[in-house]
PDB file of N, CA and C in Angstrom:
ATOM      1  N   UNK A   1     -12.878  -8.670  -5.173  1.00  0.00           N
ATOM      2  CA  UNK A   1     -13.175  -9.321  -3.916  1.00  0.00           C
ATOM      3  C   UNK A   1     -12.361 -10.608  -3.751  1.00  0.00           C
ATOM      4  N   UNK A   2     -12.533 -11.041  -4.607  1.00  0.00           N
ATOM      5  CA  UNK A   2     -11.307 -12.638  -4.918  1.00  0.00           C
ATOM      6  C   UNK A   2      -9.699 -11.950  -4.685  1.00  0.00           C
ATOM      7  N   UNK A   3      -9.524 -11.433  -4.866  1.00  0.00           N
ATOM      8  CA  UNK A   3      -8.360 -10.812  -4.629  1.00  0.00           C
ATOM      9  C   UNK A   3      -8.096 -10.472  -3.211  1.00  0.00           C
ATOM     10  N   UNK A   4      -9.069  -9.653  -2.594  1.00  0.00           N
ATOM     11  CA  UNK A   4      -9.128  -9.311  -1.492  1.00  0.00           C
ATOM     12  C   UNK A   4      -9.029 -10.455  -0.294  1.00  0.00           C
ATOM     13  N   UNK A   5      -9.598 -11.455  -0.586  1.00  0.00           N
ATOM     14  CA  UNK A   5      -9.797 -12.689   0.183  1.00  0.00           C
ATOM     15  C   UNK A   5      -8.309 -13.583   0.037  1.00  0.00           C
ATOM     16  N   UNK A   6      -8.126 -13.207  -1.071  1.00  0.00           N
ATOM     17  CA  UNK A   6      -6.612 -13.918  -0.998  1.00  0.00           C
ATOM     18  C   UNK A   6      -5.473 -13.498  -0.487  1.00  0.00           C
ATOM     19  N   UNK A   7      -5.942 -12.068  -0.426  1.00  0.00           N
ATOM     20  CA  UNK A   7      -5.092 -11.295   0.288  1.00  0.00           C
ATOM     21  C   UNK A   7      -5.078 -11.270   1.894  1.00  0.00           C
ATOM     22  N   UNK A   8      -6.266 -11.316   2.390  1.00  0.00           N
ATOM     23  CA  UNK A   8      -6.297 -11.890   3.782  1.00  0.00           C
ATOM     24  C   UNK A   8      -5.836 -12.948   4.225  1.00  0.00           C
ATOM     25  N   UNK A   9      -5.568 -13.671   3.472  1.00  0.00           N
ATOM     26  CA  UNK A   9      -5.462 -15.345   4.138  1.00  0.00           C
ATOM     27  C   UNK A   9      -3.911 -15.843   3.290  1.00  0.00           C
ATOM     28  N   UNK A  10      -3.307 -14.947   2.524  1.00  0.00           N
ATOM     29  CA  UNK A  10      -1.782 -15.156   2.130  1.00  0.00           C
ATOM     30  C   UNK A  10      -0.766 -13.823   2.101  1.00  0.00           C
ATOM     31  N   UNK A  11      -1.428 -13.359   3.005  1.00  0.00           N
ATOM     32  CA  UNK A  11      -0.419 -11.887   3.576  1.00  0.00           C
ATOM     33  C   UNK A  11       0.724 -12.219   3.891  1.00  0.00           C
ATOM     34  N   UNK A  12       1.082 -13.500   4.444  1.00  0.00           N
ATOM     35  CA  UNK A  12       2.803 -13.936   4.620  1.00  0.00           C
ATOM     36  C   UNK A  12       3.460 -14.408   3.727  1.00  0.00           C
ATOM     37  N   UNK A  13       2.422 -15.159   2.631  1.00  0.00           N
ATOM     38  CA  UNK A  13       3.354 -15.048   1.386  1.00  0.00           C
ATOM     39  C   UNK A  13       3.905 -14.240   0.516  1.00  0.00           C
ATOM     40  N   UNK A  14       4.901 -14.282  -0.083  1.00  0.00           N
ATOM     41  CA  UNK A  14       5.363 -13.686  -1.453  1.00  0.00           C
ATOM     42  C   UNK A  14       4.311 -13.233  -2.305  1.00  0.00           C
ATOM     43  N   UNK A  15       4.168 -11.858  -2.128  1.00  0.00           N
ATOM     44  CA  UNK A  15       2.702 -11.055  -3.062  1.00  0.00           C
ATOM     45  C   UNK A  15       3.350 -10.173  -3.705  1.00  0.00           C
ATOM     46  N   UNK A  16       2.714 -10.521  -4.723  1.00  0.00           N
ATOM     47  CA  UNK A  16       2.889  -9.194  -5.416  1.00  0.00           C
ATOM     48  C   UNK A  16       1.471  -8.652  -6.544  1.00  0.00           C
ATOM     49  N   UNK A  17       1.608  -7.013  -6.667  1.00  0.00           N
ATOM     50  CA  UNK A  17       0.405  -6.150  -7.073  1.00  0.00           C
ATOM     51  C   UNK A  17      -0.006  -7.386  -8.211  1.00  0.00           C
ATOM     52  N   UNK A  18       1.068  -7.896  -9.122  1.00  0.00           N
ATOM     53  CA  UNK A  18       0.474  -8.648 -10.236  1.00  0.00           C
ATOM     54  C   UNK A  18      -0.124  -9.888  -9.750  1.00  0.00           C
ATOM     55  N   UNK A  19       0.593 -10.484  -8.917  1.00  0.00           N
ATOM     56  CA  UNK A  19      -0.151 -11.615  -8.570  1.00  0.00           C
ATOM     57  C   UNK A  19      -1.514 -11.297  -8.235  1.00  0.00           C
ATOM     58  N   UNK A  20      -1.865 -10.444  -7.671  1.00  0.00           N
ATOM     59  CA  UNK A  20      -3.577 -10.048  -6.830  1.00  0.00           C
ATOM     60  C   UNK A  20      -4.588  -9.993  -8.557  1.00  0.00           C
ATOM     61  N   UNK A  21      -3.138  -8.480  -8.832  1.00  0.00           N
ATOM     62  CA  UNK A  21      -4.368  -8.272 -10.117  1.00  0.00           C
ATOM     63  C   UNK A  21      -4.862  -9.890 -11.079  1.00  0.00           C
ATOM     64  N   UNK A  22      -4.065 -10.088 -11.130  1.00  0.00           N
ATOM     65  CA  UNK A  22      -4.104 -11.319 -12.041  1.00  0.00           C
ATOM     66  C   UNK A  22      -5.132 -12.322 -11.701  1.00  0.00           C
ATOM     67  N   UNK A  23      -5.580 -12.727 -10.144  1.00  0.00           N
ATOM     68  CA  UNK A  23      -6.583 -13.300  -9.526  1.00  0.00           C
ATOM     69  C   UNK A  23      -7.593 -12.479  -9.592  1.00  0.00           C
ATOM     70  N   UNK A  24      -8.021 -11.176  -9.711  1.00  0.00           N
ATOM     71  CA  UNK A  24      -8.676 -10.321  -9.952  1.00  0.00           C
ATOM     72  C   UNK A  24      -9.139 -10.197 -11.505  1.00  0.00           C
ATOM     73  N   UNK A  25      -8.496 -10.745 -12.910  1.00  0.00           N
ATOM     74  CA  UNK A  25      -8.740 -10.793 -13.788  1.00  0.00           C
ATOM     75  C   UNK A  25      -8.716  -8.503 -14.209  1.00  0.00           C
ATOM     76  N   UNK A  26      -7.521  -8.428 -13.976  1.00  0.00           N
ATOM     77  CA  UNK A  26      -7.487  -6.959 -13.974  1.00  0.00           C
ATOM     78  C   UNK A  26      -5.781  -6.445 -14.904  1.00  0.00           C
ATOM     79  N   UNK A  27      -5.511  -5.424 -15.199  1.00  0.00           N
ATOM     80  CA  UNK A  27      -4.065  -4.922 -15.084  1.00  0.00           C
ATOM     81  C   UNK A  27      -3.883  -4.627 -13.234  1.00  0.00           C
ATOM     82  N   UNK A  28      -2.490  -4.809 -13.582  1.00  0.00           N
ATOM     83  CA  UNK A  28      -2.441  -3.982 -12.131  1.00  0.00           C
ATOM     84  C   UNK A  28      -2.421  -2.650 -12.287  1.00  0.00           C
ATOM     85  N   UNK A  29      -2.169  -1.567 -13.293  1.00  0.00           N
ATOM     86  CA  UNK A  29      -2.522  -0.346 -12.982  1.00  0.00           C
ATOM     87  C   UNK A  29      -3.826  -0.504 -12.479  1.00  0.00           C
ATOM     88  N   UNK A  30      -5.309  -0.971 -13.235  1.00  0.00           N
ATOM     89  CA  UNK A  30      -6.434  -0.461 -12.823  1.00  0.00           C
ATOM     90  C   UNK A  30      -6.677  -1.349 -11.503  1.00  0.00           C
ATOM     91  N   UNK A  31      -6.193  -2.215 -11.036  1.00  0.00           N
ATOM     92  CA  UNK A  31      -6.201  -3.471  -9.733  1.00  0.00           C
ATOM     93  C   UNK A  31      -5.821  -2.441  -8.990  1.00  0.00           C
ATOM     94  N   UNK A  32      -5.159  -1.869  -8.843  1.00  0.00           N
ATOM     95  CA  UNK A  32      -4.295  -0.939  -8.199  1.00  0.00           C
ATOM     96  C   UNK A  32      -5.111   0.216  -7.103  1.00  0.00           C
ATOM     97  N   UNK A  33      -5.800   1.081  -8.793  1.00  0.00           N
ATOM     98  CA  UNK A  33      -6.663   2.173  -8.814  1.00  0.00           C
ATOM     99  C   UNK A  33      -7.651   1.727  -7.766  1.00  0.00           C
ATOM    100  N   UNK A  34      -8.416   0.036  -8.373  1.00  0.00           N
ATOM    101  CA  UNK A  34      -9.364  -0.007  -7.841  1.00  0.00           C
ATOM    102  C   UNK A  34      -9.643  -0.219  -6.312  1.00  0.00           C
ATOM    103  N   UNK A  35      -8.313  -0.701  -5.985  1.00  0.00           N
ATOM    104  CA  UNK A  35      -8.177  -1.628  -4.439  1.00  0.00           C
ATOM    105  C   UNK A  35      -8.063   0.199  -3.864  1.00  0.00           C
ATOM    106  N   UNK A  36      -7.249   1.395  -4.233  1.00  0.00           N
ATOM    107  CA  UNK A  36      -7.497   2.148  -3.386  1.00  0.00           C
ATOM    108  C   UNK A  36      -8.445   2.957  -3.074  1.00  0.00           C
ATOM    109  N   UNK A  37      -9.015   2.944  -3.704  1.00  0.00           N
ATOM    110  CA  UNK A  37     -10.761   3.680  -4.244  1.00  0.00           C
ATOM    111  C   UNK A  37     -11.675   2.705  -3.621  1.00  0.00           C
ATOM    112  N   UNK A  38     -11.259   1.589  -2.814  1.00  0.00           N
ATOM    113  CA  UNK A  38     -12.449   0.601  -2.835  1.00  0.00           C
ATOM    114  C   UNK A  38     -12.000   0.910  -0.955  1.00  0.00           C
ATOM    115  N   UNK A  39     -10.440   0.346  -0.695  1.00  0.00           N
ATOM    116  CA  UNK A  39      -9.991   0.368   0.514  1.00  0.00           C
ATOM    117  C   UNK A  39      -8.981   1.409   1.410  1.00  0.00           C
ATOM    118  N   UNK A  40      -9.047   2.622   0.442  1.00  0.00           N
ATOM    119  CA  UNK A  40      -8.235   3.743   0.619  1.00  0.00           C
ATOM    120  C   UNK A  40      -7.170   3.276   1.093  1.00  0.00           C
ATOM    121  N   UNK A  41      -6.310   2.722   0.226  1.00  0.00           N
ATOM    122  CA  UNK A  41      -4.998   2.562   0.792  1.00  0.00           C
ATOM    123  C   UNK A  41      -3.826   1.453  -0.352  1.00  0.00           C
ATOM    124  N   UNK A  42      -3.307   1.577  -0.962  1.00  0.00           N
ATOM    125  CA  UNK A  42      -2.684   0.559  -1.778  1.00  0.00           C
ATOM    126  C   UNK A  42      -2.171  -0.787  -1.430  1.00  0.00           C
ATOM    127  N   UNK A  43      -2.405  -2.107  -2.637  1.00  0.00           N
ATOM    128  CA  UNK A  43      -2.424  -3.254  -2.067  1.00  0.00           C
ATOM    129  C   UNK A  43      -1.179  -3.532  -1.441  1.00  0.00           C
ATOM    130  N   UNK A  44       0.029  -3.090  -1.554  1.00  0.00           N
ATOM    131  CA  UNK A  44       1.425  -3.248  -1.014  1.00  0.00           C
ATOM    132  C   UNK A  44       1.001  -2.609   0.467  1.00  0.00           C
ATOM    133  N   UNK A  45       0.608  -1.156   1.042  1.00  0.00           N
ATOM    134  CA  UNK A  45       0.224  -0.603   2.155  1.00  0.00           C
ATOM    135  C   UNK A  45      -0.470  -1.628   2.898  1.00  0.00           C
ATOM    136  N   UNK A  46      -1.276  -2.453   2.248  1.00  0.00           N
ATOM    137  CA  UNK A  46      -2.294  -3.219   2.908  1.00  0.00           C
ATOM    138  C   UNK A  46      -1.795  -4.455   3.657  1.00  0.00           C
ATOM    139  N   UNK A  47      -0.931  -5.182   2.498  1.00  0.00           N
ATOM    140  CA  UNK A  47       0.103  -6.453   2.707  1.00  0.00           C
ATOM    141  C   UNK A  47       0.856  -5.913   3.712  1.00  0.00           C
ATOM    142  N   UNK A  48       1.531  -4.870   3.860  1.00  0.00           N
ATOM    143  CA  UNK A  48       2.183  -4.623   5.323  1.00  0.00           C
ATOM    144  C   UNK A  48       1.424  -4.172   6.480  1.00  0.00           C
ATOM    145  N   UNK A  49       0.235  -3.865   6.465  1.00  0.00           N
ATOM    146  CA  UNK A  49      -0.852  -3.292   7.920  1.00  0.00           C
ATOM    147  C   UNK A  49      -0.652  -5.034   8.293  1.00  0.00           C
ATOM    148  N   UNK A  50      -1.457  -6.170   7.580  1.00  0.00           N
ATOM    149  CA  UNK A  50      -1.839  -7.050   7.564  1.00  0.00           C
ATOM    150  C   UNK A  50      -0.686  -8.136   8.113  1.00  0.00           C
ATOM    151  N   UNK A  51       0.852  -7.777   7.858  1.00  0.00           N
ATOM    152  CA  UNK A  51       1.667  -8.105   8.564  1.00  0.00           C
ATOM    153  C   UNK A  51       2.193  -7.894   9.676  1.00  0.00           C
ATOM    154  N   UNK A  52       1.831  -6.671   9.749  1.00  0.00           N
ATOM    155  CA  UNK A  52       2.022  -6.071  10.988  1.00  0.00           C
ATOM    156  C   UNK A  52       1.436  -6.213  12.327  1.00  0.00           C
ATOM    157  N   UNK A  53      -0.079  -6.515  11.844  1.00  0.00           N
ATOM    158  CA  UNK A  53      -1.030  -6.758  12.718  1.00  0.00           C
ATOM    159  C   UNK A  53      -0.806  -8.140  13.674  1.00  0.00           C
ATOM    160  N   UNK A  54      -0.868  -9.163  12.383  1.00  0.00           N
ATOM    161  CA  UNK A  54      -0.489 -10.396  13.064  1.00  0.00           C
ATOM    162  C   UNK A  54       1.050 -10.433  13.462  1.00  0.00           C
ATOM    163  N   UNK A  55       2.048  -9.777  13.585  1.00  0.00           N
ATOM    164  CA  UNK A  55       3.327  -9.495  14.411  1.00  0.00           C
ATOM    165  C   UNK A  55       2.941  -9.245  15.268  1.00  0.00           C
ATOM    166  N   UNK A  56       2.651  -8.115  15.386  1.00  0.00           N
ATOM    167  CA  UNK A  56       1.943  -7.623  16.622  1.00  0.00           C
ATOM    168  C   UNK A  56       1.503  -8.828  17.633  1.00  0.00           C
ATOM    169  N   UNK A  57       0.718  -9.356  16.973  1.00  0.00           N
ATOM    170  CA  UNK A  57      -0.459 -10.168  17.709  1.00  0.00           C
ATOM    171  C   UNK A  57       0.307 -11.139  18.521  1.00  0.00           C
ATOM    172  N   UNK A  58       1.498 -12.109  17.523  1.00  0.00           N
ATOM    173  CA  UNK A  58       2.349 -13.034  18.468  1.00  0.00           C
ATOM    174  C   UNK A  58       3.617 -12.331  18.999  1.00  0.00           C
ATOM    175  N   UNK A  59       3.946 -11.037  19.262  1.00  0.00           N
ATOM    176  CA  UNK A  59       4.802 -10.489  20.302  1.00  0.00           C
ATOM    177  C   UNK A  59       4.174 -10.553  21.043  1.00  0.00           C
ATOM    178  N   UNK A  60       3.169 -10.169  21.337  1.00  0.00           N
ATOM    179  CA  UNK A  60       2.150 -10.247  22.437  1.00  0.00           C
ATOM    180  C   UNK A  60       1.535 -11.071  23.088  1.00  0.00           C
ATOM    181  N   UNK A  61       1.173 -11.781  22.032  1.00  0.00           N
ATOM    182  CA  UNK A  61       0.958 -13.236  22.919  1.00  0.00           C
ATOM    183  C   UNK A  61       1.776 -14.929  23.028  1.00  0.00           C
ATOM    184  N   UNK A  62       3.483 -14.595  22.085  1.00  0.00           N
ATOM    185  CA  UNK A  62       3.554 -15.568  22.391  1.00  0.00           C
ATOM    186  C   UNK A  62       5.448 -15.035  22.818  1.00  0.00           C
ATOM    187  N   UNK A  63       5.783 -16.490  23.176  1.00  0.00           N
ATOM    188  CA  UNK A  63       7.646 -16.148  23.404  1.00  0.00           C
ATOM    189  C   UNK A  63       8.195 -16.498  22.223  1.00  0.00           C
ATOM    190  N   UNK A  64       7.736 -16.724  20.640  1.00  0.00           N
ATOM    191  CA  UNK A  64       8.409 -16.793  19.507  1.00  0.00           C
ATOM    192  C   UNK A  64       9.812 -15.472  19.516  1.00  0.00           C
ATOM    193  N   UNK A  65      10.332 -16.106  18.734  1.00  0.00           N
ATOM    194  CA  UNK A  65      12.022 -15.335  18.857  1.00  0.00           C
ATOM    195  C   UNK A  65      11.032 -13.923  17.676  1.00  0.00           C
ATOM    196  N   UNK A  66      12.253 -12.913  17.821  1.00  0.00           N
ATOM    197  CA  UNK A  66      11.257 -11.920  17.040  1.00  0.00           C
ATOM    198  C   UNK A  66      11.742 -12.355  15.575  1.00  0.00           C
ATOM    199  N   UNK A  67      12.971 -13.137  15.161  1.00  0.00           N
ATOM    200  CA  UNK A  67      13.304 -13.460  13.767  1.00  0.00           C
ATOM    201  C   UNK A  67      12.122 -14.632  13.218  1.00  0.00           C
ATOM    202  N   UNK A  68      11.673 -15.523  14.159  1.00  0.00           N
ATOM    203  CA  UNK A  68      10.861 -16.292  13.898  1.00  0.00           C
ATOM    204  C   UNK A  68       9.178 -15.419  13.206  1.00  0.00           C
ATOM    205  N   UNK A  69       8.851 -14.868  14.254  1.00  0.00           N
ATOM    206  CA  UNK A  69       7.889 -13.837  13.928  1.00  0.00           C
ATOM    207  C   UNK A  69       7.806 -13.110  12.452  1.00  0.00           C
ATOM    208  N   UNK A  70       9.290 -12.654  12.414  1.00  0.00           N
ATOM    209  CA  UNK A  70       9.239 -12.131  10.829  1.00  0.00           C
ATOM    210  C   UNK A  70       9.213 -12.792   9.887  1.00  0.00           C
ATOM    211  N   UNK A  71       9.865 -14.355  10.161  1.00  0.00           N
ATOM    212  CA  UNK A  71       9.665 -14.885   8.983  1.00  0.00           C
ATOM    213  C   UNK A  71       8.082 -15.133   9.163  1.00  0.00           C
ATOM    214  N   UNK A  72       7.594 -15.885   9.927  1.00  0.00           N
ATOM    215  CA  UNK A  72       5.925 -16.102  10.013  1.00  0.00           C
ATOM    216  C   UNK A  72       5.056 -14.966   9.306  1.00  0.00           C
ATOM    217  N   UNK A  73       5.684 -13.702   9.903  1.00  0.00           N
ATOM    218  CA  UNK A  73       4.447 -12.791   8.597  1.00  0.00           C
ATOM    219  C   UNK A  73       4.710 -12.241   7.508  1.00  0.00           C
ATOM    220  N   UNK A  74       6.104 -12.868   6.908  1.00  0.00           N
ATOM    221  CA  UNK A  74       6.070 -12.909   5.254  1.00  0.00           C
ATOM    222  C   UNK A  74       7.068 -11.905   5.009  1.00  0.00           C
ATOM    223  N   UNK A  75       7.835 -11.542   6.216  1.00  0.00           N
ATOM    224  CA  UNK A  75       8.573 -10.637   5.692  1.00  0.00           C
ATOM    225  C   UNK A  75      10.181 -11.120   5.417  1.00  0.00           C
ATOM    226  N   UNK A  76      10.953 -10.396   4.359  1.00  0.00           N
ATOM    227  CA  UNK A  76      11.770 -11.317   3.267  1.00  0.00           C
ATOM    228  C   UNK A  76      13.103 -11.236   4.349  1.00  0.00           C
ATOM    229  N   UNK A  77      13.165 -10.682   5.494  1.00  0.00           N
ATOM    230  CA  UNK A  77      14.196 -10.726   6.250  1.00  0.00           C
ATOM    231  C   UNK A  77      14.381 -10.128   7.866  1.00  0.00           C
ATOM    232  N   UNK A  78      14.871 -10.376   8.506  1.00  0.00           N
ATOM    233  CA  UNK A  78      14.512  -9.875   9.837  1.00  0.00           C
ATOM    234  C   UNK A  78      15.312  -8.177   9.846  1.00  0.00           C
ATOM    235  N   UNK A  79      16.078  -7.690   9.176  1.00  0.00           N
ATOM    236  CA  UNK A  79      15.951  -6.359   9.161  1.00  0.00           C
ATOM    237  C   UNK A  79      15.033  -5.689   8.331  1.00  0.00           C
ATOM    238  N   UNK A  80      14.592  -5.769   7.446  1.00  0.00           N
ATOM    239  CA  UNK A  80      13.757  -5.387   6.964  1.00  0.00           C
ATOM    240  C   UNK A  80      12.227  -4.939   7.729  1.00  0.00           C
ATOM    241  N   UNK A  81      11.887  -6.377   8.559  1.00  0.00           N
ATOM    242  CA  UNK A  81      10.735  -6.251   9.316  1.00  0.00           C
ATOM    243  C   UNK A  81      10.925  -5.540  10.584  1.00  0.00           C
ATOM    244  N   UNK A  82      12.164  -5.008  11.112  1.00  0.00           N
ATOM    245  CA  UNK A  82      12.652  -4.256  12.067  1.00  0.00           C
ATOM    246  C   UNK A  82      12.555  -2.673  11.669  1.00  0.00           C
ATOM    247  N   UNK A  83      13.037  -2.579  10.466  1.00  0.00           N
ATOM    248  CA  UNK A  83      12.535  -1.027   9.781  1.00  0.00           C
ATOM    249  C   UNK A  83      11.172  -1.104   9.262  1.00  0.00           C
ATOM    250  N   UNK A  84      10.662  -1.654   8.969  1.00  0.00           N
ATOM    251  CA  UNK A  84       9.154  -1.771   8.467  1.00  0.00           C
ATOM    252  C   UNK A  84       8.482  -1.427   9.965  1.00  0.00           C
ATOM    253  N   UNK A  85       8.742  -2.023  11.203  1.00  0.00           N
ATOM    254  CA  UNK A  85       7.776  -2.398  11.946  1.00  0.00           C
ATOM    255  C   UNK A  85       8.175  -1.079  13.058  1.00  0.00           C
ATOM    256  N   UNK A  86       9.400  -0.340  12.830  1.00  0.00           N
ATOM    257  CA  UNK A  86       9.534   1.112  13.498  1.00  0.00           C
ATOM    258  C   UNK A  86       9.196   2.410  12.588  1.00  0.00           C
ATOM    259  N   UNK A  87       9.576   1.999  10.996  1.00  0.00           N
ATOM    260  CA  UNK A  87       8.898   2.949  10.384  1.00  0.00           C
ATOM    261  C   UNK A  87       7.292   3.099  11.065  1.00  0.00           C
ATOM    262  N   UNK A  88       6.531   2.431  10.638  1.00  0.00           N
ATOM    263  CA  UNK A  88       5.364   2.110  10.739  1.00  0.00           C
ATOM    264  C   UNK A  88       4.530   2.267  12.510  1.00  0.00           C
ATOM    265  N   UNK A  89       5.115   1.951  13.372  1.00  0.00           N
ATOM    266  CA  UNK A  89       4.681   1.707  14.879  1.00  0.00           C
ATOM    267  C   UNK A  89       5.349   2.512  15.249  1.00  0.00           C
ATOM    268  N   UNK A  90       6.672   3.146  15.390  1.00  0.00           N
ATOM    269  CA  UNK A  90       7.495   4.077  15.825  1.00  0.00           C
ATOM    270  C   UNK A  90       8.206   3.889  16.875  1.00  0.00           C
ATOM    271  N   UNK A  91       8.247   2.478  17.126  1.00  0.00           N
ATOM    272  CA  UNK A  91       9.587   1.525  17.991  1.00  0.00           C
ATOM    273  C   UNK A  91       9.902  -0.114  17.351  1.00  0.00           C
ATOM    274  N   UNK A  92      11.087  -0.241  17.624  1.00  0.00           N
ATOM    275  CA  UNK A  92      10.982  -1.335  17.082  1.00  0.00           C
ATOM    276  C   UNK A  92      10.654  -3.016  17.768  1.00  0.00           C
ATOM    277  N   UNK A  93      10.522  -3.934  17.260  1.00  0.00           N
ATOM    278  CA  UNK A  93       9.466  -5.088  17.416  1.00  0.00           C
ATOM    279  C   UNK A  93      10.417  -5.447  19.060  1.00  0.00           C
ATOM    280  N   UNK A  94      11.411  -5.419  19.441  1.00  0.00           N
ATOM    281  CA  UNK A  94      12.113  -5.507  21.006  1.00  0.00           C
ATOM    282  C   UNK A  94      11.374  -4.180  21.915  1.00  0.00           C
ATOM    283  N   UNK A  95      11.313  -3.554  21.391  1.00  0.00           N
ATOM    284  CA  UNK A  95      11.198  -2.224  22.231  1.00  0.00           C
ATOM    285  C   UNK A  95       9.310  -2.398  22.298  1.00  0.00           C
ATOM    286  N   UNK A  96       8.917  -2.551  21.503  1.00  0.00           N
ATOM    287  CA  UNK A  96       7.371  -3.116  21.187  1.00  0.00           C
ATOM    288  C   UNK A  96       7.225  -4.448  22.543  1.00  0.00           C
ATOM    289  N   UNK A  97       8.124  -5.352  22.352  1.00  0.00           N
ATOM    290  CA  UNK A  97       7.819  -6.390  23.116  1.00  0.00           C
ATOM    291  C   UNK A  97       7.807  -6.106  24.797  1.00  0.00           C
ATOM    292  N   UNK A  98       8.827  -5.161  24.826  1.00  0.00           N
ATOM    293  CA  UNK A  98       9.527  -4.678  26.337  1.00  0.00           C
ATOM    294  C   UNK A  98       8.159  -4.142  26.733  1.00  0.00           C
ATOM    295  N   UNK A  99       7.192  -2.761  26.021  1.00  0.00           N
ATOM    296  CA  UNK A  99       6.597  -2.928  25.966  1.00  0.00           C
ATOM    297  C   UNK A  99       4.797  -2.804  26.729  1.00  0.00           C
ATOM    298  N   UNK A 100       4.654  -3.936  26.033  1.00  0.00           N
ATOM    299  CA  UNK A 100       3.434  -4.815  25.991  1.00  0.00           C
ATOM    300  C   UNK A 100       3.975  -5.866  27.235  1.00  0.00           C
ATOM    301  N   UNK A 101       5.038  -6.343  27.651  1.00  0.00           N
ATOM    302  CA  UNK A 101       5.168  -6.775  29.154  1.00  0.00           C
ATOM    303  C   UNK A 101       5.109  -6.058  30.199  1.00  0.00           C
ATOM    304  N   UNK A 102       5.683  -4.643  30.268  1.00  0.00           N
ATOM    305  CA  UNK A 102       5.341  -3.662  30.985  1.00  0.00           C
ATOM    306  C   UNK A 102       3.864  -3.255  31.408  1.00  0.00           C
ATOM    307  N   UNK A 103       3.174  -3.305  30.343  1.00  0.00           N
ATOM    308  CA  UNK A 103       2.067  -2.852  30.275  1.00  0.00           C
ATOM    309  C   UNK A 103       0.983  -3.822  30.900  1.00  0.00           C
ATOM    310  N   UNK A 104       1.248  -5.540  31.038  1.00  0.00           N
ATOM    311  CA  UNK A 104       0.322  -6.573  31.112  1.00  0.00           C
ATOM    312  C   UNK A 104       1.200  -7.244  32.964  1.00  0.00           C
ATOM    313  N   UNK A 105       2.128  -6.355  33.303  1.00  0.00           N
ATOM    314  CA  UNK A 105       2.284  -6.733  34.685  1.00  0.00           C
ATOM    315  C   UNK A 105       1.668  -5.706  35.769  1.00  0.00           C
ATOM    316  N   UNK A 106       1.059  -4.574  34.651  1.00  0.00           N
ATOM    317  CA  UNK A 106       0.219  -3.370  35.487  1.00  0.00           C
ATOM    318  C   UNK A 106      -1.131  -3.557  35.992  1.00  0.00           C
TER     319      UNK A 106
END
């Protein structure tokens, strides 16, 4: 749970499985096991929903540049968070933004 909480509230930082387990007083194999058995989904899967979400959140609600945005939710580079955020959503964070303006002048 200590883990979990830290994980909510430092999703833009530099995480990693050991760092969690380690606040968890765990290995990370069984930290691992346990976070997906607990939250169906692995702690790396999670660190990116959790980035994603709050991306999401300020394309939408604010005029931050989208490189600004990526660095804000922890991600290690603005291409990276451009393939992360079309892997994942299935357009990317411009085409996302285009959008969610389309959608809020309807």
């Amino acid at each position: 749970e200590d883990a979990f909480n830290y994980l909510e509230t430092h999703y833009f930082e530099p995480l990693t499985v050991k760092d969690l387990a380690n606040i968890a007083h765990l290995s990370e194999r069984h930290f691992t096991r346990l976070f997906k058995e607990i939250y169906g989904t692995t702690p790396n899967a999670y660190i990116i929903r959790c980035r994603l979400t709050h991306a999401c959140e300020l394309i939408k609600n604010t005029s931050n540049t989208l490189s600004s945005i990526s660095e804000e939710c922890g991600f290690p580079n603005f291409p990276a968070f451009t393939k992360t955020f079309k892997d994942k959503l299935g357009v990317t964070p411009s085409q996302y933004r285009k959008q969610q303006r389309s959608s809020s002048e309807t």
